[in-house]
N, C-alpha and C. Protein backbone atom coordinates (compact mmCIF):
# COMPACT_ATOMS: atom_id res chain seq x y z
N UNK A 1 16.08 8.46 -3.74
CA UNK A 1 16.89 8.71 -2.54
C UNK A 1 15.95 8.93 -1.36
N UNK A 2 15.96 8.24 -0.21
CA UNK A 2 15.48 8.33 0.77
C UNK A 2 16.17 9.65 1.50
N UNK A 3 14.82 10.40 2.42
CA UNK A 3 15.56 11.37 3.33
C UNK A 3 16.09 10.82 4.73
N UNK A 4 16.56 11.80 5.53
CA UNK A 4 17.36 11.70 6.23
C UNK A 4 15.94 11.08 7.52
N UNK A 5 15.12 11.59 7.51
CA UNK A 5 14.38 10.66 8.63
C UNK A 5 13.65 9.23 8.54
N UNK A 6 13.42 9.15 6.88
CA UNK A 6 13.41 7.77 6.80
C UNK A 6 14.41 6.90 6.90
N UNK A 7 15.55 7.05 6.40
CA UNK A 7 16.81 6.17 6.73
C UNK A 7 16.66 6.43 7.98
N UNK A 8 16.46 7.00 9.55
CA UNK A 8 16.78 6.55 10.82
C UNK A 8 15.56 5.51 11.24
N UNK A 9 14.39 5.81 10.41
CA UNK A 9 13.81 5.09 10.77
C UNK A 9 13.87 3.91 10.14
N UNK A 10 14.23 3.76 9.05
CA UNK A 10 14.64 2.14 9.26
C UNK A 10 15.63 1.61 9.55
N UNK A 11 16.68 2.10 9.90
CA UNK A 11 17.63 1.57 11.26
C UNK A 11 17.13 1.41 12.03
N UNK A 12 16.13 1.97 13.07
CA UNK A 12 15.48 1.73 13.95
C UNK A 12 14.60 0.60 13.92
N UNK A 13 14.08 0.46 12.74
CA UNK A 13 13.00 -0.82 12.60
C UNK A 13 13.84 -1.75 12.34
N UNK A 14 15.02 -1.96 11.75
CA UNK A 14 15.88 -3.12 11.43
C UNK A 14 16.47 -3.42 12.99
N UNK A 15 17.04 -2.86 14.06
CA UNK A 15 17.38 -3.15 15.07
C UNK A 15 16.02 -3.45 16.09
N UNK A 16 15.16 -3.64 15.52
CA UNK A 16 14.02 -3.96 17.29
C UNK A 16 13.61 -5.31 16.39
N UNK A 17 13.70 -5.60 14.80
CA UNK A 17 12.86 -7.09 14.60
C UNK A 17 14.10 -8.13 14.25
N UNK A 18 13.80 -9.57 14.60
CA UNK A 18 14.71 -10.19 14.67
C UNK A 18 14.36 -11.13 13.65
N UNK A 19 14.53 -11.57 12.18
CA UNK A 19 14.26 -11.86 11.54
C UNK A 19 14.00 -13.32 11.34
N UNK A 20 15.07 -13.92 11.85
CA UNK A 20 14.86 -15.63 12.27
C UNK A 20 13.49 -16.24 12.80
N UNK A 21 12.80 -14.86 13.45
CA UNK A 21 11.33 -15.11 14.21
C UNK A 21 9.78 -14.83 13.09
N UNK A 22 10.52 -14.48 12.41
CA UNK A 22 8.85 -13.82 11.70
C UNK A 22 8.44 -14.94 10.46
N UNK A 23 7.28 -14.71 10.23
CA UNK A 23 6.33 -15.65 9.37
C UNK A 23 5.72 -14.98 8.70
N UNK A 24 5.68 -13.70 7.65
CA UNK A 24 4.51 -12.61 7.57
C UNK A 24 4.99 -12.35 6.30
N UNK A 25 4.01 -11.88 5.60
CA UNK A 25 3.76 -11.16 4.06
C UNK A 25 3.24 -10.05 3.70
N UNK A 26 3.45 -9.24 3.78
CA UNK A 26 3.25 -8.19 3.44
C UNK A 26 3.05 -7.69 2.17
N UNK A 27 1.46 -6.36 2.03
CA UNK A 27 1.23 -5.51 0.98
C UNK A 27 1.17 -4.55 0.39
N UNK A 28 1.77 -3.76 0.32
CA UNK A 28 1.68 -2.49 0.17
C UNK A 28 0.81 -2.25 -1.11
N UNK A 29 -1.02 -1.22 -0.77
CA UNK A 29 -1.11 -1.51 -1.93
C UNK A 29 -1.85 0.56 -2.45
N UNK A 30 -0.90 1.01 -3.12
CA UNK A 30 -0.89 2.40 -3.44
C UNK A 30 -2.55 2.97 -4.34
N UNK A 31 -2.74 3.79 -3.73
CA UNK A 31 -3.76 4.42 -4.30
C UNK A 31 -3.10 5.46 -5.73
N UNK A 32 -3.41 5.15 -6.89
CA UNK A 32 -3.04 5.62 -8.18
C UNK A 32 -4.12 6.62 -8.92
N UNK A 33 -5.25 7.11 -8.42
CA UNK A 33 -6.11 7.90 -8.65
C UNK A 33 -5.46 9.36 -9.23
N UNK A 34 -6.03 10.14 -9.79
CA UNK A 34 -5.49 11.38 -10.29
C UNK A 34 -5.51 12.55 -9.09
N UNK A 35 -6.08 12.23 -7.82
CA UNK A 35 -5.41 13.11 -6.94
C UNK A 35 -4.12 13.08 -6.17
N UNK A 36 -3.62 11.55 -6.74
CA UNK A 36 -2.22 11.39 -6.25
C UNK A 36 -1.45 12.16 -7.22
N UNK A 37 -1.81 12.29 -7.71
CA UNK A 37 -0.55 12.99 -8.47
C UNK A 37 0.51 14.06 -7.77
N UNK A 38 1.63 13.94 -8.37
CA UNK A 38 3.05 14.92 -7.92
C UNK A 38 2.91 14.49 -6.58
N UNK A 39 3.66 15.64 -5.49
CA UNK A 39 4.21 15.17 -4.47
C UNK A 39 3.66 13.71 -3.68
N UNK A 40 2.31 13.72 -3.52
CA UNK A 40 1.38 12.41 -3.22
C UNK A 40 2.53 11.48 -3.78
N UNK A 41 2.38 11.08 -5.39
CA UNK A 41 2.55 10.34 -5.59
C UNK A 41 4.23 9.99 -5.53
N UNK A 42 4.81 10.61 -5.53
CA UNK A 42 6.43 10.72 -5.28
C UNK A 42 6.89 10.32 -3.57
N UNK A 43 6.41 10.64 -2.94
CA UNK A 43 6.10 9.85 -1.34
C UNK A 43 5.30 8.90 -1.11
N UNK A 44 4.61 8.29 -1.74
CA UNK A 44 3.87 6.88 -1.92
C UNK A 44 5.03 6.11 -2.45
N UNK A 45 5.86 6.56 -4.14
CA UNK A 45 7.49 6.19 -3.99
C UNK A 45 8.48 5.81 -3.14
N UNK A 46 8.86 6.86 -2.23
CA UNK A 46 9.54 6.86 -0.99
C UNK A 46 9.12 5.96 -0.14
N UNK A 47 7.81 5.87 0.10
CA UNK A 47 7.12 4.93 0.96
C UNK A 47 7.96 3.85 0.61
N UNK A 48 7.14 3.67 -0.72
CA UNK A 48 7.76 1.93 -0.98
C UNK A 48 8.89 1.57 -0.88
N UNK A 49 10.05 2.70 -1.39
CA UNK A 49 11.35 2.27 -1.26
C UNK A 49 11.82 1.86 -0.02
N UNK A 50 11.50 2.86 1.27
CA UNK A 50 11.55 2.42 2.82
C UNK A 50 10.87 1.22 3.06
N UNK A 51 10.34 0.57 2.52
CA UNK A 51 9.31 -0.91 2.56
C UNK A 51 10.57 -1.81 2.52
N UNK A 52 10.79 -1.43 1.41
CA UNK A 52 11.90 -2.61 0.48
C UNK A 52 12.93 -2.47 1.36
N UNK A 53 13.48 -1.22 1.63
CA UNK A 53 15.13 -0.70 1.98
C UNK A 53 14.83 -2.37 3.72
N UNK A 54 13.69 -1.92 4.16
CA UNK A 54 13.58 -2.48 5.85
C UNK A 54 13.28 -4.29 5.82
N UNK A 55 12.42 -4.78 4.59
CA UNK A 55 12.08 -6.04 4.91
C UNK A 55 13.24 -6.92 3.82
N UNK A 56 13.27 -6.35 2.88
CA UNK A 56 14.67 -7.60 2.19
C UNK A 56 15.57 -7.82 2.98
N UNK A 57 16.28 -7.16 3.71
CA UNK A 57 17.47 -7.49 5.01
C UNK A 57 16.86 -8.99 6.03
N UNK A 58 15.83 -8.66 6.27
CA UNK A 58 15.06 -9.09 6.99
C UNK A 58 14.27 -10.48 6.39
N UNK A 59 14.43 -10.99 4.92
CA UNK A 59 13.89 -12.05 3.85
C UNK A 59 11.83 -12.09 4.73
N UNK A 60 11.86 -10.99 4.71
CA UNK A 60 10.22 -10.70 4.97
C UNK A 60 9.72 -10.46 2.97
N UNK A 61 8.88 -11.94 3.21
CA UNK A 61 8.19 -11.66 1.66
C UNK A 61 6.94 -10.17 1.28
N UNK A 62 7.16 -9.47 0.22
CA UNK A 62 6.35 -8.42 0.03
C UNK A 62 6.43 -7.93 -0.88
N UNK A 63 5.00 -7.20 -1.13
CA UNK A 63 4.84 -6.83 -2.90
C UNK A 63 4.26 -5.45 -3.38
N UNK A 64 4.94 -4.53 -3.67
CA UNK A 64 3.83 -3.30 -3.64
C UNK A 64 3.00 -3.83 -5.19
N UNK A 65 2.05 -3.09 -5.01
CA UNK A 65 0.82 -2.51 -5.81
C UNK A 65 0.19 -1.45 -6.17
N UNK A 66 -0.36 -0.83 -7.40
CA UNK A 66 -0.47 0.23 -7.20
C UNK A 66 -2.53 0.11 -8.30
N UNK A 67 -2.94 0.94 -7.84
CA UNK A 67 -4.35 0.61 -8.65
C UNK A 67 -5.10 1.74 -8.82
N UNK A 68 -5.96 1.46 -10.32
CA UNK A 68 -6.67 2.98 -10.82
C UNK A 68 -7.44 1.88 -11.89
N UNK A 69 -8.00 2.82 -12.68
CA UNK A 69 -9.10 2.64 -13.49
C UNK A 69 -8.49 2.35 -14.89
N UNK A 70 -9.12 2.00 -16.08
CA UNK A 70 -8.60 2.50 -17.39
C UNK A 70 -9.41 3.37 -17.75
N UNK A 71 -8.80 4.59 -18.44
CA UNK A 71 -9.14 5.74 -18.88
C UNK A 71 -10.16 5.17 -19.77
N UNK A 72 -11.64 5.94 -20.01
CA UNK A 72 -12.20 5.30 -20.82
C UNK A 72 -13.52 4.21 -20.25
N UNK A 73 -12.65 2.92 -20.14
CA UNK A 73 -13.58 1.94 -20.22
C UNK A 73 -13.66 1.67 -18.90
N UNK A 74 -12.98 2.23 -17.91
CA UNK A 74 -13.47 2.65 -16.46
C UNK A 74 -13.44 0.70 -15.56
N UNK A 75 -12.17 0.16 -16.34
CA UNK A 75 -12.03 -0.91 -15.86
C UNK A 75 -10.86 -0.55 -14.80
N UNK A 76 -10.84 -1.92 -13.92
CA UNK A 76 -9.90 -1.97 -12.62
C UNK A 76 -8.69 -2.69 -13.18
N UNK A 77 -7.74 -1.42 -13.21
CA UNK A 77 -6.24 -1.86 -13.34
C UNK A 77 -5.33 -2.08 -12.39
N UNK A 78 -4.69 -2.91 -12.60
CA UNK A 78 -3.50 -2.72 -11.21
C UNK A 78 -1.78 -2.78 -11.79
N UNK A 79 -1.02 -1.77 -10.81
CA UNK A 79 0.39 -1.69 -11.10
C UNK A 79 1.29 -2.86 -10.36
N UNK A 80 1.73 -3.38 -10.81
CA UNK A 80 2.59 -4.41 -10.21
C UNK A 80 4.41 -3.62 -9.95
N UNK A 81 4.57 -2.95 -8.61
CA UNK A 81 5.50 -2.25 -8.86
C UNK A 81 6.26 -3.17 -8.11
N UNK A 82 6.30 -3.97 -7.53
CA UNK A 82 7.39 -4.83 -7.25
C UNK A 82 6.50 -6.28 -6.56
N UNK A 83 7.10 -7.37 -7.02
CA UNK A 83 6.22 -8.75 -7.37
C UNK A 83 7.00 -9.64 -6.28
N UNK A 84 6.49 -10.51 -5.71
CA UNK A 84 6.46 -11.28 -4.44
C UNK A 84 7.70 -11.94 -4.84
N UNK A 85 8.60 -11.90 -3.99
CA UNK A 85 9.90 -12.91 -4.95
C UNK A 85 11.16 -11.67 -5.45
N UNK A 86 10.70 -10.74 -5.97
CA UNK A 86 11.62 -9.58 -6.84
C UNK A 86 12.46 -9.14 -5.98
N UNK A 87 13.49 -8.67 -6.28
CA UNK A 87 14.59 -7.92 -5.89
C UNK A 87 14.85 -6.39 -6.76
N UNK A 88 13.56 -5.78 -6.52
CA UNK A 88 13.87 -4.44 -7.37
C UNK A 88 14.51 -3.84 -6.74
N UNK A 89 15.65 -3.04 -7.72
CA UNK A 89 16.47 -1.87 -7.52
C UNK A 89 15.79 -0.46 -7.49
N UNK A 90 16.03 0.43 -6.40
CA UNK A 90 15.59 1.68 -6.20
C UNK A 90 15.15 2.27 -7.45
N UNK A 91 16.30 2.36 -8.11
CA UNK A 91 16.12 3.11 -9.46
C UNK A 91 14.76 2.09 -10.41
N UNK A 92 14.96 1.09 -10.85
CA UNK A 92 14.07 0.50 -10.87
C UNK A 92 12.57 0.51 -10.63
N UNK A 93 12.58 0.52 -9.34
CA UNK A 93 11.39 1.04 -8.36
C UNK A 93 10.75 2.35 -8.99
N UNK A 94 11.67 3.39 -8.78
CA UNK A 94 10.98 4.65 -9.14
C UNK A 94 10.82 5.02 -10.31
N UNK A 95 11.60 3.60 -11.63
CA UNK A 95 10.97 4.25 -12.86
C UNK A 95 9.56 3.47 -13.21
N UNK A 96 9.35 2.39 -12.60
CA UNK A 96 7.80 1.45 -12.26
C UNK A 96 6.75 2.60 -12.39
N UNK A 97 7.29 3.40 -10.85
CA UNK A 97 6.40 4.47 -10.28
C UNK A 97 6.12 5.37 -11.62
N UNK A 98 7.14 6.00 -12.29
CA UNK A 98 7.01 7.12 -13.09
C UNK A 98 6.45 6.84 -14.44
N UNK A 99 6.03 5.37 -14.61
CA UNK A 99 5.40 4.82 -15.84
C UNK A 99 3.80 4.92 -15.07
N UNK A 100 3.81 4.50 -14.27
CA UNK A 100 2.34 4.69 -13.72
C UNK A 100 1.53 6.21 -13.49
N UNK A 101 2.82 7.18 -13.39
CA UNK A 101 2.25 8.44 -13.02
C UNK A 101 1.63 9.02 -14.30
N UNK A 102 1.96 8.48 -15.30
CA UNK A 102 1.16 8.97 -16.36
C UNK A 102 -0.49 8.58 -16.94
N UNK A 103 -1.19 7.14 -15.66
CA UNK A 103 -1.63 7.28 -15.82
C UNK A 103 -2.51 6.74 -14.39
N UNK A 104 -2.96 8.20 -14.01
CA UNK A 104 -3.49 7.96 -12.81
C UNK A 104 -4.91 8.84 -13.06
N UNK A 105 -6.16 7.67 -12.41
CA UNK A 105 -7.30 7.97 -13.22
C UNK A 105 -8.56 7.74 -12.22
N UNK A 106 -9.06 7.30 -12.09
CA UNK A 106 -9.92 7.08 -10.83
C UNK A 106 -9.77 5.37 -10.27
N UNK A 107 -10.13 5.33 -8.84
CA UNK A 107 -9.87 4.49 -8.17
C UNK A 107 -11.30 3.77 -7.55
N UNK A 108 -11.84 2.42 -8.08
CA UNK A 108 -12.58 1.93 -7.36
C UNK A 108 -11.65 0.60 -6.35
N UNK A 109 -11.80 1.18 -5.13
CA UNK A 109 -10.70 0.48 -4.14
C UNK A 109 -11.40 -1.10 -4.05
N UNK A 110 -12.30 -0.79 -3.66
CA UNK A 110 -12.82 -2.30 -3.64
C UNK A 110 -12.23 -3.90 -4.45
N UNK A 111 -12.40 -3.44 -5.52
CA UNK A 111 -11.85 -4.32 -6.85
C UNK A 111 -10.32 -4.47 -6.57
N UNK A 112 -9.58 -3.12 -6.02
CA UNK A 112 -8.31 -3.27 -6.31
C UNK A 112 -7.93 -4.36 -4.73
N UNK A 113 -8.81 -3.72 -3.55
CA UNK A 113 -8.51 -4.77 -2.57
C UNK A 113 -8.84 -6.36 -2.30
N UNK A 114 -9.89 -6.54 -3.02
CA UNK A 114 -10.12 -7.99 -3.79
C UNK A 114 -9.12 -8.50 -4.08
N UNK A 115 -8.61 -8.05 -4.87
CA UNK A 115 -7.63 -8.82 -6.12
C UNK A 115 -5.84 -8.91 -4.65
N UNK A 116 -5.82 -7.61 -4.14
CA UNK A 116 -4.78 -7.54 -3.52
C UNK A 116 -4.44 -8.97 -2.03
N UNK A 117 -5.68 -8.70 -1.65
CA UNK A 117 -5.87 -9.72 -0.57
C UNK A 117 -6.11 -11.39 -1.28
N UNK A 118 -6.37 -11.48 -2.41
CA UNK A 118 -6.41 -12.65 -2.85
C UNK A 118 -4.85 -13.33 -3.23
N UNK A 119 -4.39 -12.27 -3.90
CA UNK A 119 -2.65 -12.64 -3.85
C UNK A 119 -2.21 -13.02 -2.83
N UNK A 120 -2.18 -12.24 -1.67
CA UNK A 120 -1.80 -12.20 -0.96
C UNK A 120 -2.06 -13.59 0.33
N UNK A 121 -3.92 -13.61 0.17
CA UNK A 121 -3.66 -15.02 0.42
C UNK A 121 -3.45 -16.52 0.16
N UNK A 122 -2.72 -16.37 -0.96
CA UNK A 122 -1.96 -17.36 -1.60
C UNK A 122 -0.68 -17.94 -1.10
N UNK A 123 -0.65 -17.05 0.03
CA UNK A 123 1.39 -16.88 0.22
C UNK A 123 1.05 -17.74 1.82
N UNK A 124 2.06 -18.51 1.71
CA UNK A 124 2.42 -19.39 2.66
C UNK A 124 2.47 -18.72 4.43
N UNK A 125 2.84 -17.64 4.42
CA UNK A 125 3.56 -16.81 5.61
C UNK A 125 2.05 -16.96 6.31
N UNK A 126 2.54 -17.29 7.76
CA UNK A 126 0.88 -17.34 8.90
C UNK A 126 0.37 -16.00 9.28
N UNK A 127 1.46 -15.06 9.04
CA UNK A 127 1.02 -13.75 8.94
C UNK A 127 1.31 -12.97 7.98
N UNK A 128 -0.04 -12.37 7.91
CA UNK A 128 0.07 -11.40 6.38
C UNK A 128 -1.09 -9.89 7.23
N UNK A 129 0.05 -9.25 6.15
CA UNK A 129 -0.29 -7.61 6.67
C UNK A 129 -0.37 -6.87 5.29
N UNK A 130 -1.39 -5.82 4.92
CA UNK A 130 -2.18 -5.18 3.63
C UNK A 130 -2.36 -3.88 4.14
N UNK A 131 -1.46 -2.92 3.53
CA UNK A 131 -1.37 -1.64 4.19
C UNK A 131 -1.74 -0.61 2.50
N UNK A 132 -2.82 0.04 2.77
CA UNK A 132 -3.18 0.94 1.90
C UNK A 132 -3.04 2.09 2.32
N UNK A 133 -2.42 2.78 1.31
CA UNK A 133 -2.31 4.75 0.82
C UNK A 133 -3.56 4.75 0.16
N UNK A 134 -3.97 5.78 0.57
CA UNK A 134 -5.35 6.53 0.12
C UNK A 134 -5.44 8.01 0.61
N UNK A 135 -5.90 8.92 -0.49
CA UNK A 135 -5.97 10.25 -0.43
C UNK A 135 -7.59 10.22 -0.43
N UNK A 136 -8.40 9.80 -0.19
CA UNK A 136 -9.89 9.72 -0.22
C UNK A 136 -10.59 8.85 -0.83
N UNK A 137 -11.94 8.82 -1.15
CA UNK A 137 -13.10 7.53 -1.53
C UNK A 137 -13.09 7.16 -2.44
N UNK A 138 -13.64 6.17 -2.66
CA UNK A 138 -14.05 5.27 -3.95
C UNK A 138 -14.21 6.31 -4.98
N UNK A 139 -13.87 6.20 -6.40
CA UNK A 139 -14.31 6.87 -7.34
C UNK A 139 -14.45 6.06 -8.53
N UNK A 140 -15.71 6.12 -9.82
CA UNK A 140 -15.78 5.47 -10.52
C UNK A 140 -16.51 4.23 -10.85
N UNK A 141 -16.96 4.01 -11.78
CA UNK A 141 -17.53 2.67 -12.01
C UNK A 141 -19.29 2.65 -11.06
N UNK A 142 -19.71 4.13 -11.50
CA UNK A 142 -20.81 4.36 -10.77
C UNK A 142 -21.74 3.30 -11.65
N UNK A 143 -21.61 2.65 -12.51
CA UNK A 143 -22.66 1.97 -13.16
C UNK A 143 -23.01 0.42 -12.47
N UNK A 144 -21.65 0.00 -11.75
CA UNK A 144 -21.64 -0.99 -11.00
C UNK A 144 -22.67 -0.90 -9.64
N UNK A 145 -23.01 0.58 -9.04
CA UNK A 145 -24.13 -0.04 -7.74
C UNK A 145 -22.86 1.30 -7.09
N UNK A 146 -23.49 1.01 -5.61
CA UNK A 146 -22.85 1.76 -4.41
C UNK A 146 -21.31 1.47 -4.55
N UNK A 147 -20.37 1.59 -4.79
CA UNK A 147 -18.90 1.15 -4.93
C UNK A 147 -18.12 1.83 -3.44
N UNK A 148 -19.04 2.55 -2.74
CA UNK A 148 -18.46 2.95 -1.36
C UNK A 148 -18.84 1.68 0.01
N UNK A 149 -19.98 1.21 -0.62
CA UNK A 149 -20.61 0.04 0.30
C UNK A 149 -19.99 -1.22 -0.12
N UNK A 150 -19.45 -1.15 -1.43
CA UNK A 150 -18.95 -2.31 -1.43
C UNK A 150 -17.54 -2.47 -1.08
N UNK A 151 -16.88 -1.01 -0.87
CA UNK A 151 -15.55 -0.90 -0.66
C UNK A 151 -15.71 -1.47 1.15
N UNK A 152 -16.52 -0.75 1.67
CA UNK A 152 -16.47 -0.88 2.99
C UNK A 152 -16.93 -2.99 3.23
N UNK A 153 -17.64 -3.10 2.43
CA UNK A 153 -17.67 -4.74 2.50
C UNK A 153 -16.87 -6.04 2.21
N UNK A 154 -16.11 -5.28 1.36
CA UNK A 154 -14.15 -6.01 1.40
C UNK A 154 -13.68 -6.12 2.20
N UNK A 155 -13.32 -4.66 2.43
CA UNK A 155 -12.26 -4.52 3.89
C UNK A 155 -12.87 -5.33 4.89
N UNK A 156 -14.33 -5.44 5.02
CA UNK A 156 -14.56 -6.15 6.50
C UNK A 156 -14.41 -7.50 6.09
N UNK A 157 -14.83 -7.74 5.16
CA UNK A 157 -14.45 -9.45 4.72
C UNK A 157 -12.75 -9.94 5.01
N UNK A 158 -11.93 -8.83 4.17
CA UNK A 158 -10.52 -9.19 4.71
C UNK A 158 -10.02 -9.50 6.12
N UNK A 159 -10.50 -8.21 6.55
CA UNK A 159 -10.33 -8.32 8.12
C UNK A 159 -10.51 -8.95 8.82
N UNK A 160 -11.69 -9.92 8.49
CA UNK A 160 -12.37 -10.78 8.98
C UNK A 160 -11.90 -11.90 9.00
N UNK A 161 -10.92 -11.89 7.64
CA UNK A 161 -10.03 -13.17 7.41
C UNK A 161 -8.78 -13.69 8.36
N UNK A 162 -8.83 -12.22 8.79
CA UNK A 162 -7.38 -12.73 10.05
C UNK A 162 -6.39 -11.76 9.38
N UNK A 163 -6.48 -11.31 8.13
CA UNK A 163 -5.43 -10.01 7.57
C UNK A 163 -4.98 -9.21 8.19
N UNK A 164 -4.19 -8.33 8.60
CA UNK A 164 -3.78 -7.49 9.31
C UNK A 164 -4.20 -5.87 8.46
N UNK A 165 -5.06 -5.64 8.42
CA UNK A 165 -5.86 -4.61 7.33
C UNK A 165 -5.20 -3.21 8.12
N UNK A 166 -4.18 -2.23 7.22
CA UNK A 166 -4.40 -0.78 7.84
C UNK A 166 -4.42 0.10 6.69
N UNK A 167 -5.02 1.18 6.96
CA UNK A 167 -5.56 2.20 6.41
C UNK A 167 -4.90 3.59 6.14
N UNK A 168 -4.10 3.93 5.15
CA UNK A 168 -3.29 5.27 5.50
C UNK A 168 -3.91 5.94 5.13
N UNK A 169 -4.68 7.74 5.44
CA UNK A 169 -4.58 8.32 4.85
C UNK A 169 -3.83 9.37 4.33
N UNK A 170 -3.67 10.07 3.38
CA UNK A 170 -2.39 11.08 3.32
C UNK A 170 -3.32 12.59 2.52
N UNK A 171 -3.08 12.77 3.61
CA UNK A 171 -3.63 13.81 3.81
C UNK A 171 -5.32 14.33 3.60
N UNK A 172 -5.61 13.18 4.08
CA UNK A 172 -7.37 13.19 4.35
C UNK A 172 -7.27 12.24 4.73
N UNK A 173 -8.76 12.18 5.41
CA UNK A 173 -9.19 11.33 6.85
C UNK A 173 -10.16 10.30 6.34
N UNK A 174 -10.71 10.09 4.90
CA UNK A 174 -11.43 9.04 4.43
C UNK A 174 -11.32 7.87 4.83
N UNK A 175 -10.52 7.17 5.11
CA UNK A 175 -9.88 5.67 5.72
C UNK A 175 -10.76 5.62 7.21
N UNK A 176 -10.98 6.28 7.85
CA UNK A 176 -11.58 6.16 9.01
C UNK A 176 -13.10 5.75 8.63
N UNK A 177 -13.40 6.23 7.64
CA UNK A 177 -14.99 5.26 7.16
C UNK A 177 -15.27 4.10 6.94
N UNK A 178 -13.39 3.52 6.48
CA UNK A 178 -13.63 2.05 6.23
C UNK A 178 -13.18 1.10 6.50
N UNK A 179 -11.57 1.94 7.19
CA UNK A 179 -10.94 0.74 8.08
C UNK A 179 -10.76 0.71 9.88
N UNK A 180 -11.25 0.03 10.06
CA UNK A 180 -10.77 -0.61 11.85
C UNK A 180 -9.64 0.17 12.27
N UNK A 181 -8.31 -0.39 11.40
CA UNK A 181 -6.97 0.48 11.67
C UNK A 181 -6.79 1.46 10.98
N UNK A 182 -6.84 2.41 11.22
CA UNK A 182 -6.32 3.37 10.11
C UNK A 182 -5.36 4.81 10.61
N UNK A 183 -4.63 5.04 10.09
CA UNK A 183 -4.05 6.48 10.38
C UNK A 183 -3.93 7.77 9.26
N UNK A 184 -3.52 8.75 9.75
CA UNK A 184 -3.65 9.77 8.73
C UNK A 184 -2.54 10.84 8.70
N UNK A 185 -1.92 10.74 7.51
CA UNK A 185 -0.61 11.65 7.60
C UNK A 185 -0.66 13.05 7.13
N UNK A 186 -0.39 13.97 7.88
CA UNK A 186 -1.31 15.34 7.59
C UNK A 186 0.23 16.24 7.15
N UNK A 187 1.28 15.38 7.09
CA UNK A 187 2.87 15.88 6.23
C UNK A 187 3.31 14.47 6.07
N UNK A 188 3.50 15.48 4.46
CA UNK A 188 3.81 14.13 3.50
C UNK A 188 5.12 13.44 3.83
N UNK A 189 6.49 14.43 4.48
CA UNK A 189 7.51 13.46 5.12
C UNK A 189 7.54 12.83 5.92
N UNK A 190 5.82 12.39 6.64
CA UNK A 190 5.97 11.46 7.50
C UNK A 190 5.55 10.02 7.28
N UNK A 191 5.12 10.18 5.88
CA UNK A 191 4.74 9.02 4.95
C UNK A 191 5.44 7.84 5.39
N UNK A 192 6.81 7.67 4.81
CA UNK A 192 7.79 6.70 5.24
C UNK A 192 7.62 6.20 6.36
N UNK A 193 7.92 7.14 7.32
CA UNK A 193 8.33 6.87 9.01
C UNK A 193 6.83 6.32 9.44
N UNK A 194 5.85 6.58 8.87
CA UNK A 194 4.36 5.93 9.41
C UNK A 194 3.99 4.65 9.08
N UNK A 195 4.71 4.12 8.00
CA UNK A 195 4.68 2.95 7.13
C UNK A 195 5.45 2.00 7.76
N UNK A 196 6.69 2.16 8.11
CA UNK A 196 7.65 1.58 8.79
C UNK A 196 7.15 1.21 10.31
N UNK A 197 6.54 2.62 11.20
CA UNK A 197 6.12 2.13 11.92
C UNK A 197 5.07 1.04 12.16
N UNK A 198 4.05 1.08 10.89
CA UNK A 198 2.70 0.16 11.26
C UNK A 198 3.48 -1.11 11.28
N UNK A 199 4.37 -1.85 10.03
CA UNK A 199 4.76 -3.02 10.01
C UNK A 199 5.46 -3.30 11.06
N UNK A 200 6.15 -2.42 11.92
CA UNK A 200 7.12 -2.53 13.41
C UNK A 200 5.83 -3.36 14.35
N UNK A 201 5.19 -2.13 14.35
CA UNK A 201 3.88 -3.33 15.40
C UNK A 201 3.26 -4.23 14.87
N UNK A 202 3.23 -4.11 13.64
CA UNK A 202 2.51 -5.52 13.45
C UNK A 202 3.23 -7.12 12.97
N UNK A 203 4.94 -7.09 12.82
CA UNK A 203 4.82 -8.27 13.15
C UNK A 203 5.97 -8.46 14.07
């Protein structure tokens, strides 16, 4: 269930875009690390659902994601919580989420934004936009080299691509180390309404 200020805000975002006009793809791609856990990760939920609730009306193509490690062998996993094409149901949605919350483990972002931006530029739309939740830095897979230098060497490669790259943080300011765009939500009910807004300006 969405709250009462995300539903105005996507009324609000459904009345200023005119859908007949847009060309764009969109990513939502969730940070799944073990400091998301509980509320974090239950408003990264919400997030997405306000994603979905604003661009299906709108036949704006988009896919959340969600990414962490495997316990253990410290490989790069990714959650496929709703797939380019899908029509997930809320409920749906949040039981995706609640299969993933069990296993949230460390996050090397890099790998997960690789893989995200490569989907992504597969998709036909002339504009494409890749919006990451993040509660802080690279973690993991220290055997691979610097994984903070290489995180920061993605993002500029994406960006570079013409992507529309933004940076959330929730509730830390880490994103400002690595993205161009980035913002930072310092209350978690403004999660939604910040999400909604980036895609408002950007297409």
């Amino acid at each position: 269930m969405l709250s009462g200020d995300t539903e105005n805000s996507t009324r609000i975002f459904r009345k200023r875009i005119v859908s007949d006009t847009l060309d764009t793809a969109v990513t939502l791609l969730v940070d799944c690390s073990g400091s998301m856990s509980g509320k974090k990760f239950e408003m990264a939920c919400s997030g997405a659902g306000a994603l979905a609730e604003a661009l299906r009306p709108l036949n704006i193509s988009f896919n959340v994601l969600g990414f962490t490690n495997t316990e253990g062998y410290d490989q790069p996993l990714i959650w496929v919580f709703n797939d380019f094409g899908e029509r997930v149901p809320t409920s749906e949605l949040v039981s995706r989420f609640k299969t993933a919350s069990g296993c949230l483990w460390e996050n090397t972002d890099g790998d997960a934004l690789a893989y995200a931006s490569y989907v992504l530029g597969l998709r036909r739309e002339k504009r494409k936009v890749l919006l990451v939740l993040s509660d802080g830095s690279p973690a993991g897979r220290e055997h691979a080299g610097d994984i903070s230098a290489y995180t920061a060497r993605v993002i500029g490669d994406i960006e570079d691509s013409g992507v529309d790259v933004y940076g959330i943080g929730i509730l830390d300011d880490n994103v400002r180390h690595y993205y161009k765009k980035h913002v930072v939500v310092s209350k978690l009910d403004d999660l939604s309404p910040t999400i909604l807004s980036i895609i408002d300006r950007s297409i």
